[in-house]
Protein backbone atom coordinates (compact mmCIF):
# COMPACT_ATOMS: atom_id res chain seq x y z
CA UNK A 1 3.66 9.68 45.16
CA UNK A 2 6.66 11.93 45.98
CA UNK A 3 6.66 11.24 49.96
CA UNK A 4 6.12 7.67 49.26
CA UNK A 5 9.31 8.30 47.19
CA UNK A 6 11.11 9.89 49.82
CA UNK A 7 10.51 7.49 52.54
CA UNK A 8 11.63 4.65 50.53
CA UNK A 9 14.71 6.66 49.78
CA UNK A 10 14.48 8.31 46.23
CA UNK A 11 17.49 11.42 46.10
CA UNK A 12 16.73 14.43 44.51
CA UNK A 13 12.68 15.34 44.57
CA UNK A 14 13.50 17.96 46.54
CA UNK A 15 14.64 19.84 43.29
CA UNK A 16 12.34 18.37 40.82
CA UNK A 17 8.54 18.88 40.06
CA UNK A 18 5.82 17.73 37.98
CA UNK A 19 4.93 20.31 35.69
CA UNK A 20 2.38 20.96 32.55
CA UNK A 21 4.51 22.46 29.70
CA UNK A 22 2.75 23.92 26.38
CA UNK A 23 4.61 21.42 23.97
CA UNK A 24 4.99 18.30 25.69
CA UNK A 25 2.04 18.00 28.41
CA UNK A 26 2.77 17.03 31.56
CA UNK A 27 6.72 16.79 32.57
CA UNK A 28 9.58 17.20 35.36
CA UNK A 29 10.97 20.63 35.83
CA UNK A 30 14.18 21.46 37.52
CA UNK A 31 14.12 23.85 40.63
CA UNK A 32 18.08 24.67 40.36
CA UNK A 33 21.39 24.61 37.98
CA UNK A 34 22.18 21.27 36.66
CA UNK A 35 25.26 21.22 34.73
CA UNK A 36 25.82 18.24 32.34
CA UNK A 37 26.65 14.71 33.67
CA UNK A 38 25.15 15.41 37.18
CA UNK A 39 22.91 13.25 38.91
CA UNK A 40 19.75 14.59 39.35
CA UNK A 41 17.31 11.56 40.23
CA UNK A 42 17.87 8.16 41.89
CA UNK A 43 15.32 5.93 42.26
CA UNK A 44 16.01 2.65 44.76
CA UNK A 45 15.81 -0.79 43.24
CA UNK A 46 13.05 -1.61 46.34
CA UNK A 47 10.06 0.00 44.57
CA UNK A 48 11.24 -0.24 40.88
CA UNK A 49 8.81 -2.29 38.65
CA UNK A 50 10.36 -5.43 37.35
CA UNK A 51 9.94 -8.98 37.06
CA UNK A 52 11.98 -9.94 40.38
CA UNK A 53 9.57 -7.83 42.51
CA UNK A 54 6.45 -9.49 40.70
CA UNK A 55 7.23 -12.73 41.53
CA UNK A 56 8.35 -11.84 44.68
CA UNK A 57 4.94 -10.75 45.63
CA UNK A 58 3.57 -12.91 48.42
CA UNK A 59 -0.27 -12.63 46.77
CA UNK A 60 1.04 -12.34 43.02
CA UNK A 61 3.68 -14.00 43.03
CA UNK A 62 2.36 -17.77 43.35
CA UNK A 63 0.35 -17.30 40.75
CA UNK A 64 2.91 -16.25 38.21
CA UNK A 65 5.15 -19.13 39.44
CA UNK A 66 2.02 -21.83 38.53
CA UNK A 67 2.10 -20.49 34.89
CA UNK A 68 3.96 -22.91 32.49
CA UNK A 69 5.61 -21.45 30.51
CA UNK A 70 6.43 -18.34 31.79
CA UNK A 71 4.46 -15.25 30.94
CA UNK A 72 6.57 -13.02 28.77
CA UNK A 73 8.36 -10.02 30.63
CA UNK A 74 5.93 -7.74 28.91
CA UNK A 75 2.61 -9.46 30.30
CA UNK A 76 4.08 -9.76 33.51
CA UNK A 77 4.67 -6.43 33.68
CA UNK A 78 1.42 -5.47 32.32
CA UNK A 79 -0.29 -8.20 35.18
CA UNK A 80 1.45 -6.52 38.18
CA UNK A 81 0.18 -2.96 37.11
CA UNK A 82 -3.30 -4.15 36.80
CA UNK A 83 -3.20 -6.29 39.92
CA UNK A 84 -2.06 -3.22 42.19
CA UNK A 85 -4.54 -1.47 40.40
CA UNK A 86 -7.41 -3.36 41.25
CA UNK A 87 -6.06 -3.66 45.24
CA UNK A 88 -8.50 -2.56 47.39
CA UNK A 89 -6.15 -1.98 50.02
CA UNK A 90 -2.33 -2.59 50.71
CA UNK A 91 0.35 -1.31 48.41
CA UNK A 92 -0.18 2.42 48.85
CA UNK A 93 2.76 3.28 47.24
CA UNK A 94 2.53 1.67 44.06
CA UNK A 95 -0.80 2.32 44.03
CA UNK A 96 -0.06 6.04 43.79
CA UNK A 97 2.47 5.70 40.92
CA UNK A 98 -0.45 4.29 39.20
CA UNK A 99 -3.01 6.76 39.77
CA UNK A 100 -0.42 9.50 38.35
CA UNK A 101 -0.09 7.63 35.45
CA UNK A 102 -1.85 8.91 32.00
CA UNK A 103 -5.34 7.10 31.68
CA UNK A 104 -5.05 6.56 28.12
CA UNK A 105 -2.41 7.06 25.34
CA UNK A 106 -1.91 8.08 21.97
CA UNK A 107 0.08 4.78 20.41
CA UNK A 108 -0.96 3.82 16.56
CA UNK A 109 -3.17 0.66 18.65
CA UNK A 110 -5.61 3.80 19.33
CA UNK A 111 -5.94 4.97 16.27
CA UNK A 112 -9.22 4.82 13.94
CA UNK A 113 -9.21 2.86 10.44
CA UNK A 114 -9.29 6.54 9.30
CA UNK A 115 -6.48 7.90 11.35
CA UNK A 116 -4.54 4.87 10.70
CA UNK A 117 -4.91 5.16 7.13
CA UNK A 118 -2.95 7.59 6.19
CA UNK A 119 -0.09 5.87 6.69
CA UNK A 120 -0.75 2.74 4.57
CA UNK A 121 1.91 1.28 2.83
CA UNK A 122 4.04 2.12 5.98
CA UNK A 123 5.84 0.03 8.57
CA UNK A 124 3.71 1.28 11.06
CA UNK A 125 0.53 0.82 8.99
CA UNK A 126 1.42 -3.29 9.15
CA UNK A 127 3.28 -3.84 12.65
CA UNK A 128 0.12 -1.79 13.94
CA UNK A 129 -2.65 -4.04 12.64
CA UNK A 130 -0.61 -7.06 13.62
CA UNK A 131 -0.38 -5.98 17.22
CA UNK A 132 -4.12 -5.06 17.36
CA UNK A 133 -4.57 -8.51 16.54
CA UNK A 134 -1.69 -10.47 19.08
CA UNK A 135 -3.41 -7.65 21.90
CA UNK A 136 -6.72 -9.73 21.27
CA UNK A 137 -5.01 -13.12 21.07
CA UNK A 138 -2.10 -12.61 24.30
CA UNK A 139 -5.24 -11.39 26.43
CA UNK A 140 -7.13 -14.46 25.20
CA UNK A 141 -4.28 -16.70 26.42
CA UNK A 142 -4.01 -14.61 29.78
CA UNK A 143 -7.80 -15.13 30.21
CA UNK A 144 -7.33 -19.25 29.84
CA UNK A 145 -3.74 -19.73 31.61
CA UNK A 146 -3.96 -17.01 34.66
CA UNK A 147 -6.79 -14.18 34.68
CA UNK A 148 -9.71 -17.10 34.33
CA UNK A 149 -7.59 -19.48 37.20
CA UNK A 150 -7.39 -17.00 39.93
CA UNK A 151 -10.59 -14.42 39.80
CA UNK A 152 -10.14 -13.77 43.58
CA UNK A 153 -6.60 -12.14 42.29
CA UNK A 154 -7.71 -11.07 38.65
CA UNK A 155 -11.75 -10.01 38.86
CA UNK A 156 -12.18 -10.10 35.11
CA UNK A 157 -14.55 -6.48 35.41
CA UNK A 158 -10.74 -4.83 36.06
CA UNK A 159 -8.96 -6.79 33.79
CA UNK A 160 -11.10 -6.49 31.09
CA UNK A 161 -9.36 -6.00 27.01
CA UNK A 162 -9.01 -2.67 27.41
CA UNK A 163 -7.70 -2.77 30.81
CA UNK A 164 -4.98 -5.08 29.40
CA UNK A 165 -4.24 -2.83 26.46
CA UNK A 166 -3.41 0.20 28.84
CA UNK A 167 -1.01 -1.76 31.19
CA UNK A 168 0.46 -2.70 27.51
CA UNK A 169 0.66 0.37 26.28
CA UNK A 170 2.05 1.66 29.69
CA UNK A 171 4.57 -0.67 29.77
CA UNK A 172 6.17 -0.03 26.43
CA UNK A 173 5.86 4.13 26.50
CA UNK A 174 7.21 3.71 29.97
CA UNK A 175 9.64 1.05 30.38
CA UNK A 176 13.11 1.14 30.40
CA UNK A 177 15.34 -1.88 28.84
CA UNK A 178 19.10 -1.85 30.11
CA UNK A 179 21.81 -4.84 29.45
CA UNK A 180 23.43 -6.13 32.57
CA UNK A 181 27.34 -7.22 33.12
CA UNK A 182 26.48 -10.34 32.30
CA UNK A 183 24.91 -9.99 28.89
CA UNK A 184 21.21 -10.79 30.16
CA UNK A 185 18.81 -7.68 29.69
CA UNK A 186 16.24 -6.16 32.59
CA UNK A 187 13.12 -4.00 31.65
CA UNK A 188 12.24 -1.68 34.61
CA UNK A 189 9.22 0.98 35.20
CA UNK A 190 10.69 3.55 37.78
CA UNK A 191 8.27 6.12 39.38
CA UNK A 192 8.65 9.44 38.77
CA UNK A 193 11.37 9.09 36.42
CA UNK A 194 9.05 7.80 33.90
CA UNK A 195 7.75 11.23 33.87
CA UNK A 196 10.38 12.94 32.08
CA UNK A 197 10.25 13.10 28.26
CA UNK A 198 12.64 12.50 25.21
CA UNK A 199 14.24 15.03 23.71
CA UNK A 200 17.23 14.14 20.78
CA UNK A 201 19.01 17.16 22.26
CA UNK A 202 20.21 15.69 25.43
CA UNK A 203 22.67 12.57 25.66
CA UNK A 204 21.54 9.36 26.84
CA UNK A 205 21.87 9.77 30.40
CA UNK A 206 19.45 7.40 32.69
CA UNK A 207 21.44 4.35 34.03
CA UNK A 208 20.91 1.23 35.71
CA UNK A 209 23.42 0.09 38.72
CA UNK A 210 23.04 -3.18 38.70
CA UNK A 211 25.33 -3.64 41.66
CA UNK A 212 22.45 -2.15 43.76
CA UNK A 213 19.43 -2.18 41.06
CA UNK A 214 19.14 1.42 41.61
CA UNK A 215 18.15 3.43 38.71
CA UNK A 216 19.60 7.17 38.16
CA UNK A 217 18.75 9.78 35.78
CA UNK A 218 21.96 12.49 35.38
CA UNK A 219 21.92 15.82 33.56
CA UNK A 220 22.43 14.76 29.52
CA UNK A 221 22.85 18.66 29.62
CA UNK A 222 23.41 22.05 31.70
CA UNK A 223 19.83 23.24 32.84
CA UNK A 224 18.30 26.35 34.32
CA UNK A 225 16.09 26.30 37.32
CA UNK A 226 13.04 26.36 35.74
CA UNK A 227 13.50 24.28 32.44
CA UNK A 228 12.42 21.03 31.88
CA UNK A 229 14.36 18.72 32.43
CA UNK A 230 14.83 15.39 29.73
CA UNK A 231 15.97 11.56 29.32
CA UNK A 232 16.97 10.70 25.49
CA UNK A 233 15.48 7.53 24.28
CA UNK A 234 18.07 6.85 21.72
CA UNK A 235 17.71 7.56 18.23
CA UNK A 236 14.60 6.57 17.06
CA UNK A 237 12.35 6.51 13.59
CA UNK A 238 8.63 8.18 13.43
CA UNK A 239 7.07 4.94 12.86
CA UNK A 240 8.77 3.89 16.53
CA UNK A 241 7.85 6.97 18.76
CA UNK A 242 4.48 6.71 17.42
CA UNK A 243 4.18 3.11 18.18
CA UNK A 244 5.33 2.76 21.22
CA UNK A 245 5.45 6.62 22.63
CA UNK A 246 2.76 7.98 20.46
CA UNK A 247 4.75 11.46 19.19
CA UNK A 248 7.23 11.98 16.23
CA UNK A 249 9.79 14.55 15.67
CA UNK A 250 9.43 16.81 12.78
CA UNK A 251 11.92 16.14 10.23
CA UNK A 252 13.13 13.36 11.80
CA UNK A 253 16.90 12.30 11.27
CA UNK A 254 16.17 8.86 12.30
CA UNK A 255 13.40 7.75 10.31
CA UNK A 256 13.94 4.87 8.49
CA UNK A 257 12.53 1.75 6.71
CA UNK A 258 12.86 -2.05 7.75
CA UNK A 259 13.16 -4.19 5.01
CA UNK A 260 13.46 -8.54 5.39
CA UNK A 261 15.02 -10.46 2.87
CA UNK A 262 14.59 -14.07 3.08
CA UNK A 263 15.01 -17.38 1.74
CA UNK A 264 13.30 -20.53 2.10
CA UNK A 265 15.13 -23.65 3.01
CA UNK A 266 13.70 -25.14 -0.30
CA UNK A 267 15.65 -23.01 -2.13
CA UNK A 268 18.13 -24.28 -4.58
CA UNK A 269 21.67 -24.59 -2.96
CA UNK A 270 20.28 -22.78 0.29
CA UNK A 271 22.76 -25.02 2.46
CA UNK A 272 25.82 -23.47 0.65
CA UNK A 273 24.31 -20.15 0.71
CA UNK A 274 23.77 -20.17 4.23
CA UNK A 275 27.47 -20.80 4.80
CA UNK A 276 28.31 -17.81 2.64
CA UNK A 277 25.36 -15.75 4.77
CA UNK A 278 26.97 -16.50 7.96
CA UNK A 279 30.02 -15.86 6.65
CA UNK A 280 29.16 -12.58 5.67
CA UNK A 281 27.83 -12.11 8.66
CA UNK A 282 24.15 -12.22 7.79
CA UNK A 283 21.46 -14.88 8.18
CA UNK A 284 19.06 -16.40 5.41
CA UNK A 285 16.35 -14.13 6.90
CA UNK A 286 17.80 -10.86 7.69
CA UNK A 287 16.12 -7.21 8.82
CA UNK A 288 18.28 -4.43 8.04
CA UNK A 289 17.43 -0.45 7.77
CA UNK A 290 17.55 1.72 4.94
CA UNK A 291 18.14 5.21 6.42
CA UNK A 292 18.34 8.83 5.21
CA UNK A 293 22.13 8.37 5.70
CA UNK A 294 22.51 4.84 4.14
CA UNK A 295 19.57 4.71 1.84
CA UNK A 296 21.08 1.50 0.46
CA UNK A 297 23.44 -0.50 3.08
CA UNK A 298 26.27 -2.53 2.12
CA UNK A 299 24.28 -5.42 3.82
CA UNK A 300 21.52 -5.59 1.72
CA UNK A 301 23.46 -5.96 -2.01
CA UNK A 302 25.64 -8.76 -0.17
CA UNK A 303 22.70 -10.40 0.89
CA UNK A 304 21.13 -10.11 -2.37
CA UNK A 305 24.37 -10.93 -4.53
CA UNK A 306 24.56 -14.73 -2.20
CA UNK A 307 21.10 -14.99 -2.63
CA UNK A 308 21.18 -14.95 -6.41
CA UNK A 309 24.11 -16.88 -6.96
CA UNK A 310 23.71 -19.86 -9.54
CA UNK A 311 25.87 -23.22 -9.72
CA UNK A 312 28.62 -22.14 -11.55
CA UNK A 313 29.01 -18.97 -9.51
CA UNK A 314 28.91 -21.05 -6.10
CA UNK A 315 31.40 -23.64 -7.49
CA UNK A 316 34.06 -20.70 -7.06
CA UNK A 317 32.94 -18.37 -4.88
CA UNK A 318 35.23 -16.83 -2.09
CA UNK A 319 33.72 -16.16 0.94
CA UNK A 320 34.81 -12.56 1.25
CA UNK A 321 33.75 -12.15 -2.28
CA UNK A 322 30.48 -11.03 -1.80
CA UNK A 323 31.99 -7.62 -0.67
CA UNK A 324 31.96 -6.29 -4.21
CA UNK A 325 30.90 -7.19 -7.30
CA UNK A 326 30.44 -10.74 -8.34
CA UNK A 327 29.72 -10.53 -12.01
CA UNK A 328 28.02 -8.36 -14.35
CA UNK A 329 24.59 -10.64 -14.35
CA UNK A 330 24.49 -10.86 -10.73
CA UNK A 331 25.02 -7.68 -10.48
CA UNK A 332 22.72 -6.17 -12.99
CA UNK A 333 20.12 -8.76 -11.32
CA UNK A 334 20.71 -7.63 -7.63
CA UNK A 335 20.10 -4.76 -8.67
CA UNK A 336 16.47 -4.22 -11.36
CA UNK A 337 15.55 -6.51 -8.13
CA UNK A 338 15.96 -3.45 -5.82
CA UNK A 339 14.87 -0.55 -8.08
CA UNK A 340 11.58 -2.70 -8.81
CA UNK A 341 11.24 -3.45 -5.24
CA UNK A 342 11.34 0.13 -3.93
CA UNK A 343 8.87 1.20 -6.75
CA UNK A 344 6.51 -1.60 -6.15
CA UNK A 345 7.04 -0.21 -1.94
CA UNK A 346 6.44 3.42 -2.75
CA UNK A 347 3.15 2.51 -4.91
CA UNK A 348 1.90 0.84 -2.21
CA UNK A 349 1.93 4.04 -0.04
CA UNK A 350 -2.11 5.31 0.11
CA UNK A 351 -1.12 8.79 -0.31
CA UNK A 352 1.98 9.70 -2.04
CA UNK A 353 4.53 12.57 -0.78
CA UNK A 354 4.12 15.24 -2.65
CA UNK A 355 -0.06 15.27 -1.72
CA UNK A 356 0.53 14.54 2.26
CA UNK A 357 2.53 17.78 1.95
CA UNK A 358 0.34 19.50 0.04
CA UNK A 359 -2.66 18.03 3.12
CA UNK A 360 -0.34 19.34 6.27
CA UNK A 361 0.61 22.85 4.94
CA UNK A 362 -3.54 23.13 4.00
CA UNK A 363 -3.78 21.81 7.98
CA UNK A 364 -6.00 19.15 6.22
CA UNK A 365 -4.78 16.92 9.18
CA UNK A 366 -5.07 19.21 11.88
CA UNK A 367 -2.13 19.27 13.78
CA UNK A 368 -0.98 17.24 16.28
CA UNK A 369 -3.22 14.95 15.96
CA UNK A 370 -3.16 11.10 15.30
CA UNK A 371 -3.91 11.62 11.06
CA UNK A 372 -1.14 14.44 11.24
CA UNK A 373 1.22 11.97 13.09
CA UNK A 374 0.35 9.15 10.63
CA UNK A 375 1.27 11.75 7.74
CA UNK A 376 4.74 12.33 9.30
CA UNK A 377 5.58 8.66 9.22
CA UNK A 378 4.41 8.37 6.28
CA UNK A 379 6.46 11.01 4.94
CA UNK A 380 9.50 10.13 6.46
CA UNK A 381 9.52 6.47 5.57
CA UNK A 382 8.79 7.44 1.49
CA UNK A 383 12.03 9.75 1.46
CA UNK A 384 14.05 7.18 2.93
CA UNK A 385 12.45 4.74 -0.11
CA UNK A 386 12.84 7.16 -2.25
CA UNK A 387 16.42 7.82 -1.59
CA UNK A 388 16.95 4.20 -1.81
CA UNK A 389 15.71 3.73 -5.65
CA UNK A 390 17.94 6.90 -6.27
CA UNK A 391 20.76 4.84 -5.27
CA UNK A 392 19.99 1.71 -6.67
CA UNK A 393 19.10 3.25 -10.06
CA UNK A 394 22.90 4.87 -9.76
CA UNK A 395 24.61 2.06 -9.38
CA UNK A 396 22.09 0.35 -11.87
CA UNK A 397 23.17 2.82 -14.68
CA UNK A 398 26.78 2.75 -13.44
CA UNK A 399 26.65 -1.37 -13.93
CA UNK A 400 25.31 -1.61 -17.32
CA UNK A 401 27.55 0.49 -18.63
CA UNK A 402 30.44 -1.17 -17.69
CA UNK A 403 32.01 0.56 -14.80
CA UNK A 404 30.55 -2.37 -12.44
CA UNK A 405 33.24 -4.86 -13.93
CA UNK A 406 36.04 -3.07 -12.04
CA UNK A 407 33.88 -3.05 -8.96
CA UNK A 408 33.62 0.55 -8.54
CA UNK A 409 30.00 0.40 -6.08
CA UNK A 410 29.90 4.53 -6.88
CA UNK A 411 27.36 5.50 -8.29
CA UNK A 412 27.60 7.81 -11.41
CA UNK A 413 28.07 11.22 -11.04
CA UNK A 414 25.21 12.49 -12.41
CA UNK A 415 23.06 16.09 -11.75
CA UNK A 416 20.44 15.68 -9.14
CA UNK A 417 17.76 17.62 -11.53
CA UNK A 418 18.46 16.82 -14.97
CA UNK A 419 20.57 13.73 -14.59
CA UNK A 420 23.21 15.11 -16.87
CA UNK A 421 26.51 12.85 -16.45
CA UNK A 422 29.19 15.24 -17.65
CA UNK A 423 30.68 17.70 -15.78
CA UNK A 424 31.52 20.33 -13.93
CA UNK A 425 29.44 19.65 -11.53
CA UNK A 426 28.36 22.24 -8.49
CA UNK A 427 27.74 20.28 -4.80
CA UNK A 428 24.99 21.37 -2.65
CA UNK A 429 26.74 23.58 -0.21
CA UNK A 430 24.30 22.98 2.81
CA UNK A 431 23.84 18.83 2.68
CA UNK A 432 26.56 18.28 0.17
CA UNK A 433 24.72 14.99 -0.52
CA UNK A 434 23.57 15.74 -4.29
CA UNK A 435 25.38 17.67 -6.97
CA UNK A 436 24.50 19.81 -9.66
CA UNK A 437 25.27 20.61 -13.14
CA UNK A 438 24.18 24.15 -13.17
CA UNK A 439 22.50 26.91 -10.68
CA UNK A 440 19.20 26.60 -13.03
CA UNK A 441 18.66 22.95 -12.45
CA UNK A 442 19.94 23.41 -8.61
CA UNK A 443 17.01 26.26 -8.68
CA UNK A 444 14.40 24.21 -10.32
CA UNK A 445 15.27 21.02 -8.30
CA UNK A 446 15.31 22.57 -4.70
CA UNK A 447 11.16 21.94 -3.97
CA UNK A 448 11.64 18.18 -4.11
CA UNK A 449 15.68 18.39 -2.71
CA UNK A 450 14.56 20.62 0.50
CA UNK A 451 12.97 18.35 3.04
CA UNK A 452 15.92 15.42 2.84
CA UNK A 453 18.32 18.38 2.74
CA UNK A 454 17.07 19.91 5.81
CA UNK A 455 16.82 16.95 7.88
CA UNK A 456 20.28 15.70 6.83
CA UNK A 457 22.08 18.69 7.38
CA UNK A 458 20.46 19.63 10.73
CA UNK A 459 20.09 16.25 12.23
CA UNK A 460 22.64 17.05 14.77
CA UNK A 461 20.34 20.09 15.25
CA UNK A 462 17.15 18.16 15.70
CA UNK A 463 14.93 19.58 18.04
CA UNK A 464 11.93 18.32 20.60
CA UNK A 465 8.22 18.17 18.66
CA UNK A 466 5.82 15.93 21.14
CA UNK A 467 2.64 14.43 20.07
């Protein structure tokens, strides 16, 4: 693959190699001093994998073109891999990217009803058996509208189900998604820099040109000759690296929970609502994060507060209003809504936090593998949840007692152990997140406190932990 690199005018093999490491597998490894910011790969927009080139192919390309509608980017990614695959002859240099790539991955779609398991309740545990299913149905559809029309280009014994679930699975561990000048978007494989893993300790540094469609890789920091070298994939949740990368990261800052909140058109005075929504900046059906940093975004109690709004309340509603507190009611409504929401979520959880702790200090997953990475999502999506009820039952407490009515959205200042409410209070000194009302209960409360307080207080820290 490198030569074929090098004559098509790649810059910078010459210092790079392919290397096994003991964490991460197979990698790139620098053969000199990089210091941070310099470029250290470029790959030419001739033999970059994209859409342009597929349909650009002389043998392939026709047959895309006859496909109404259009295949999605994804599948017509997924069809050129397997096509140069199965090429008996001709594109040599292709062909060789795809013989160095992995021959089967460790994505959630792998993973047994066992392994998979152990994360119910989880994001991951849902968006995974969906996409099991739309795998069987998109290669149905690819069977009637392109593989079944041309055989001569698409001999169903190499693009077989599984064959299409690999060239999936390469394309989203492997792909690279950039927005161009113009606001349109591009998703690229590029050979050899697809090798290189993520680690959160380097900057974002790989970087389309789309001027000349090259695509460059610089330094996202200083290395030694000898160290491996590293692209950052941005900041990511557990329950995405696993499903599209198949790793996590220990303690990961990142992870977070997706909830939707929606509302049918049916609903009672949806049409004004939907101007206040908009308004607001939101939608009738919005997706929105609860992280470890912002357990409980602003986003979600405006949504909620419009969404619960009754006649009376509409007939004088601001539009701006909805960035504090509408009434006491709404308020108090908005929010039992949330704390019985995230209880009903964590119940739903097949094994609860405390006992998938308990299971990967015993090694009861052994680790590493898919049940231990299943655990880890898991765990970091219940302490995100868990975070969130915290906060909601706060500012519950804080509105029915009657600080809500001046719109104070703090919640009360209460001890993280006991839940005492009057002070002095002592702050944790290493997260400063939680406060205290005494060393005893800071003591007796630091078993449940020490995970979240870890990963908030080192998440600039955060280091590399492959799958």
């Amino acid at each position: 693959m490198e030569s074929w690199l090098k004559e098509s005018g790649a810059v910078g093999l010459d210092e790079l190699e392919l290397a096994n490491f003991q964490v991460t597998g197979r990698g790139v490894r620098s053969l000199q001093y990089y210091k941070e910011g310099e470029r250290v790969l470029t790959i030419p927009c001739g033999i970059l994998w994209t859409v342009e080139h597929a349909y650009a192919d002389p043998l392939l390309g026709p047959a895309l073109r006859s496909v109404q509608p259009p295949l999605t980017v994804e599948d017509t990614l997924a069809t050129y891999i397997l096509f140069v695959r199965s090429r008996k002859s001709g594109y040599n240099g292709l062909r060789s990217h795809v013989t160095a790539l992995p021959t089967s991955y460790s994505s959630s779609i792998y993973f047994t009803e066992n392994e998979l398991e152990v994360c119910a309740g989880t994001s991951l545990y849902t968006i995974t058996k969906q996409l099991k299913r739309q795998i069987e149905e998109d290669y149905a559809s690819l069977v009637a509208r392109i593989f079944g029309q041309y055989q001569d280009l698409f001999p169903l014994d190499k693009f077989t189900i599984e064959d299409y679930k690999w060239a999936v699975s390469t394309v989203w561990s492997r792909g690279m998604d950039f927005v161009l000048p113009d606001e349109n978007s591009i998703r690229l494989l590029a050979p050899f820099a697809d090798m290189l893993n993520h680690s959160s300790e380097v900057k974002q540094c790989h970087v389309y040109d789309a001027s000349s469609g090259n695509l460059s890789v610089l330094a996202g920091k200083a290395y030694k000759a000898g160290e491996q070298v590293f692209i950052n994939y941005s900041p990511l949740p557990n329950n995405r690296l696993l499903r599209l990368y198949g790793f996590v990261l220990l303690n990961n800052p990142n992870d977070s929970y997706d909830i939707v909140l929606s509302t049918h058109p049916t609903a009672p005075f949806w049409e004004q609502k939907q101007k206040l929504w908009i308004s607001a900046g939101l939608d009738s059906t919005c997706t929105i994060s609860l992280t470890l940093t912002d357990p409980l975004p602003k986003n979600v109690l405006r949504y909620l507060r419009i969404q619960r709004l009754d006649e009376s309340d509409l007939s004088v509603m601001q539009v701006d209003a909805t960035d504090g507190i509408i009434n006491e009611s709404n308020e108090v409504e908005v929010l039992q809504f949330l704390v019985d929401s995230f209880c009903g979520l964590l119940e739903n959880f097949g094994t609860q936090l405390e006992m998938l702790e308990e299971q990967l200090a015993a090694s009861v997953h052994p680790p590493g593998g898919n049940a231990w990475a299943a655990a880890h999502v898991s765990l970091g999506e219940q302490r995100v949840l868990r975070l969130a009820r915290k906060r909601a039952e706060d500012l519950l407490a804080a509105a029915e007692s009657g600080r809500g009515r001046r719109g104070d959205l703090s919640p009360l200042a209460q001890c993280a152990n006991c839940d005492k409410v009057s002070g002095p209070f002592m702050l944790c000194g290493r997260c400063k997140a939680v406060i205290y009302c005494t060393r005893t209960c800071q003591v007796a409360h630091y078993k449940e406190h020490k995970v979240v307080c870890r990963v908030i207080s080192t998440a600039s820290k955060n280091g590399l932990e492959m799958k």
